[in-house]
Protein backbone atom coordinates (compact mmCIF):
# COMPACT_ATOMS: atom_id res chain seq x y z
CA UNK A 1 0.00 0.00 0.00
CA UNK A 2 1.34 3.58 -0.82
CA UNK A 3 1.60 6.53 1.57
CA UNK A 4 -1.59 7.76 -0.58
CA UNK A 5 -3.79 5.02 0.55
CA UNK A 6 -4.14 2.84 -2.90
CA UNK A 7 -2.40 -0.13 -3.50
CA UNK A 8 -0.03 -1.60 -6.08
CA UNK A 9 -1.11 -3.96 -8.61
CA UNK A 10 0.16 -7.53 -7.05
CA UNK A 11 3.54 -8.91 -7.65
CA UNK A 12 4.12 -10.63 -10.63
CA UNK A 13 3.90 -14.40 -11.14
CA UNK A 14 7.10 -15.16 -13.11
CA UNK A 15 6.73 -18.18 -15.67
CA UNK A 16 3.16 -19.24 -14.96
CA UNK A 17 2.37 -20.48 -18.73
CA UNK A 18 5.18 -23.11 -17.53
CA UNK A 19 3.53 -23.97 -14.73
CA UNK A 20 0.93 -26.28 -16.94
CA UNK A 21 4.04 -28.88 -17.63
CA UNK A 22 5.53 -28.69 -14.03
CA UNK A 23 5.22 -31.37 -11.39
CA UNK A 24 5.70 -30.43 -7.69
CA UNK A 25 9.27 -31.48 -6.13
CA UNK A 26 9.43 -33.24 -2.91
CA UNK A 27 11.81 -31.82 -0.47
CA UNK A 28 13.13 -34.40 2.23
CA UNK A 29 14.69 -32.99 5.24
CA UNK A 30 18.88 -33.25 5.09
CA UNK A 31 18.19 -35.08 9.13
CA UNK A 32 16.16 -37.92 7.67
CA UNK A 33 17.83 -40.70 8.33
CA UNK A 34 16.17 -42.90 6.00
CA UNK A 35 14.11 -41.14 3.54
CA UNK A 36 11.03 -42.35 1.57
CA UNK A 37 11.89 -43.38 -2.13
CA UNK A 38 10.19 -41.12 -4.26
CA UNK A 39 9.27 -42.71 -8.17
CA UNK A 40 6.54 -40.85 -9.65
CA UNK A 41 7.89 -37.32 -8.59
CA UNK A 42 10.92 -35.68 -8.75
CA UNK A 43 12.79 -35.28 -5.00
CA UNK A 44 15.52 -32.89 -4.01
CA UNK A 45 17.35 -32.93 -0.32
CA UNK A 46 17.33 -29.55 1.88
CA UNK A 47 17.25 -28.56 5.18
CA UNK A 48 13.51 -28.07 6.00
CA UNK A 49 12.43 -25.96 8.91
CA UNK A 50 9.89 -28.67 10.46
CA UNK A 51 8.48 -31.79 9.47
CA UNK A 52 10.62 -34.50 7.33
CA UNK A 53 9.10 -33.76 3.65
CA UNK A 54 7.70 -30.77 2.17
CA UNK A 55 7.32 -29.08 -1.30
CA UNK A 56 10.07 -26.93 -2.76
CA UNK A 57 9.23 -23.28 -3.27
CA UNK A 58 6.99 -23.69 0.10
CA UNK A 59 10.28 -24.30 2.35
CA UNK A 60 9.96 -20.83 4.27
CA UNK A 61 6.13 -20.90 4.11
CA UNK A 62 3.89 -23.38 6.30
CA UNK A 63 1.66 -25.02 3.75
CA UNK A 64 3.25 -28.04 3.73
CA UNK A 65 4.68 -30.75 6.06
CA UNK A 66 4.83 -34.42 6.37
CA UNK A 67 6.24 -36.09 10.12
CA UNK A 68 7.62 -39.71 9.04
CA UNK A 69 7.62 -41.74 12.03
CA UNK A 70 7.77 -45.72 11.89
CA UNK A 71 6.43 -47.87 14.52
CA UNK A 72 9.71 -48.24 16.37
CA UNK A 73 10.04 -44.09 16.23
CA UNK A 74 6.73 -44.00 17.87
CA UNK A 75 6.68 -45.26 20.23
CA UNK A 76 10.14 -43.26 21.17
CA UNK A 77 8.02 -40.24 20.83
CA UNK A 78 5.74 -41.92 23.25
CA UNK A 79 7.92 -42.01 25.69
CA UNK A 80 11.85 -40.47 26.07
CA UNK A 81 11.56 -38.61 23.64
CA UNK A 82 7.77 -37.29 23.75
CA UNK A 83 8.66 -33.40 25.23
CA UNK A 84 10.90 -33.20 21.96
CA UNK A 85 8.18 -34.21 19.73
CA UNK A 86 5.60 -32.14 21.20
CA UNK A 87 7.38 -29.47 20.23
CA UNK A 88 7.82 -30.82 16.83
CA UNK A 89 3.93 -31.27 16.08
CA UNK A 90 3.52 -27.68 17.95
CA UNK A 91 5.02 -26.57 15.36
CA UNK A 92 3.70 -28.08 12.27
CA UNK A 93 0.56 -27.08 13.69
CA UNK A 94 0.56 -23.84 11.97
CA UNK A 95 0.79 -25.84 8.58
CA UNK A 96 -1.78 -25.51 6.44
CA UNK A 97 -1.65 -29.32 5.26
CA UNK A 98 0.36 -31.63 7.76
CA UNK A 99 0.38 -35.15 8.17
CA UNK A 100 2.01 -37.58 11.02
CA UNK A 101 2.56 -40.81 8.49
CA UNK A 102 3.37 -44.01 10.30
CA UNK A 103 5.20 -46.66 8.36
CA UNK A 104 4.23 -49.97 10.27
CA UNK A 105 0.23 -51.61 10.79
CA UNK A 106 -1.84 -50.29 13.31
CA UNK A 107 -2.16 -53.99 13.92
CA UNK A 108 1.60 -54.11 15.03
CA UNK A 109 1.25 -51.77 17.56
CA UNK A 110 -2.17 -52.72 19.14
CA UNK A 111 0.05 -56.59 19.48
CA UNK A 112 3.00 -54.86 20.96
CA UNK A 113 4.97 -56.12 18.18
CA UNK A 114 7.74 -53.59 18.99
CA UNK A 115 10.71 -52.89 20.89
CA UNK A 116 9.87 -51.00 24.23
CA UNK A 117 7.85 -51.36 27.75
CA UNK A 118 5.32 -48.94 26.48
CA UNK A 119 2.26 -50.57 26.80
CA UNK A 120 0.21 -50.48 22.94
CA UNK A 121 -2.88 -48.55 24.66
CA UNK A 122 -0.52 -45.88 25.56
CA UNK A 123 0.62 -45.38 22.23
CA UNK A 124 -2.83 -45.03 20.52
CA UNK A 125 -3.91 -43.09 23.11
CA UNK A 126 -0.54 -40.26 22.36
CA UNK A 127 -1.78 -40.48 18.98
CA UNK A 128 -5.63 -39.83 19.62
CA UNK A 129 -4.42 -37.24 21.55
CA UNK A 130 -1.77 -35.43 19.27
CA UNK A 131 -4.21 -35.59 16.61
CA UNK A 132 -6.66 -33.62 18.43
CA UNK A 133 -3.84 -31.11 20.56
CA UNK A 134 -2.03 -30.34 17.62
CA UNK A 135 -4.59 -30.46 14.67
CA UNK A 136 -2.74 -33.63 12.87
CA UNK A 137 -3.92 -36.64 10.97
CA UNK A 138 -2.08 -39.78 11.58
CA UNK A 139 -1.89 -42.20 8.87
CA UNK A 140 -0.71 -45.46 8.73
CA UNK A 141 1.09 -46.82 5.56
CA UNK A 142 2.28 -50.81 5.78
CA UNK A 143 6.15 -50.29 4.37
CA UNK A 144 8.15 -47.48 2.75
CA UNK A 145 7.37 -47.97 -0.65
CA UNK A 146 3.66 -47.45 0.36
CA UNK A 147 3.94 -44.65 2.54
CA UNK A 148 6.35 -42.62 -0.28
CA UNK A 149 3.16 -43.11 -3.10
CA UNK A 150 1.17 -41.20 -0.44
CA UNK A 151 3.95 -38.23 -0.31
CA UNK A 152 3.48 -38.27 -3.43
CA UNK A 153 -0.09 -38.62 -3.66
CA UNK A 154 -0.59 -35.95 -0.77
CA UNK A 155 2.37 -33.35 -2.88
CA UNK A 156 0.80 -33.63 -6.24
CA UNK A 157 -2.96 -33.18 -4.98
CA UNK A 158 -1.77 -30.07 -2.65
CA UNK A 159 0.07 -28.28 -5.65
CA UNK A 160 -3.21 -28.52 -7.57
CA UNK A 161 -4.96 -27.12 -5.20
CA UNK A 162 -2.54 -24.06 -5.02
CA UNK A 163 -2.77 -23.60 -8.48
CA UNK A 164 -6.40 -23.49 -8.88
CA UNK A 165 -6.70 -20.85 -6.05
CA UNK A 166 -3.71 -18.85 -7.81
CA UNK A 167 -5.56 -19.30 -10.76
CA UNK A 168 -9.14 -18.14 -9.21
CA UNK A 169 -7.36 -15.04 -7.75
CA UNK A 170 -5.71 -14.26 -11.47
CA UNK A 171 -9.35 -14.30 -12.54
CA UNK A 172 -11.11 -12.46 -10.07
CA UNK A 173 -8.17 -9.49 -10.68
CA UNK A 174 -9.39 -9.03 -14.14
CA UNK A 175 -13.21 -9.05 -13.97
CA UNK A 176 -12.69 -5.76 -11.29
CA UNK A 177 -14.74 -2.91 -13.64
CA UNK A 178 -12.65 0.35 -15.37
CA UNK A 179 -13.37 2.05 -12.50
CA UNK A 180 -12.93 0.42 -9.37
CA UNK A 181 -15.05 0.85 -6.43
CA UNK A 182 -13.39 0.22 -2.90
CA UNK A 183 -16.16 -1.85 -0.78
CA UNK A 184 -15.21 -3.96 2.94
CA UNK A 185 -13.77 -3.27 5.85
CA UNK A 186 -11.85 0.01 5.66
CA UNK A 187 -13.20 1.11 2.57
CA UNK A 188 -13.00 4.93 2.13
CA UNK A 189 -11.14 5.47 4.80
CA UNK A 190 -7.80 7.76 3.89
């Protein structure tokens, strides 16, 4: 906005006609230790500021996170290691879409077919209650190969999305009439 009260047209979007033949690029985080093999999408490695994938271009920006945790990882987060993971789902709670993805069966924990003391009620229960404190779907996926599809899945459907509201706003810009009348909040007001 100017020091005269109007605005300035909105900032250009640079090479949108390519946009049409562009696919979304996973970004996994440089600290995953064993990241998801991506087929159907291209994949880059960063540093990411939360969550273990994203989507580049949206690295600064919370749109866009996915937590990989497998079975083993969980229930870690259940219990040493829960403050520290609290903080991370705090966090990616501010994301517009975000995702905890297990890789491992429901079914495995619920038997206790896992490494730790932590009884299998207790680790539902942390996830019941994550996804309601901190506004996140879990998701189970049975292996890696499974659980990198839905990235993928989750990555191309998202950038859609993104481009159809860039796209509405392009087209609600250029059916404003020759002379424009200010109406909302604030309008008139110099």
């Amino acid at each position: 906005m100017s020091e005269t009260g109007t605005f300035q047209a909105l900032p250009a979007l640079r090479s949108l006609g390519r946009l049409a033949d562009a696919l979304p690029v996973i970004v996994t985080d440089t600290r995953e230790q064993t990241p998801l093999v991506f087929r159907r999408l291209p994949s880059i490695t960063a540093t990411l500021p939360t969550a273990d994938y994203g989507i580049a271009g949206f690295e600064s920006l919370p749109l866009f996170g996915i937590e990989r945790k497998t079975v083993a990882d969980l229930t870690a987060c259940v219990g040493p290691e829960r403050l520290r993971f609290e903080r991370e789902l705090a966090r990616l709670r501010a994301y517009r879409f975000k995702r905890l993805l297990i890789v491992g069966k429901q079914a495995d924990i619920e038997a206790g077919r896992y490494r730790s003391a932590i009884i299998p009620s207790a680790v539902l229960a942390s996830l019941e209650t994550w996804e309601i404190r901190f506004d996140i779907p879990f998701v189970f996926e049975p292996n890696p190969e499974a659980a990198a599809r839905r990235v993928e899945d989750w990555a191309y459907r998202f950038a859609v999305e993104i481009v159809k509201e860039s796209n509405a706003l392009f087209r609600g810009s250029r059916i404003a009439p020759e002379r424009q009348t200010a109406q909302g909040p604030g309008a008139g007001v110099e």
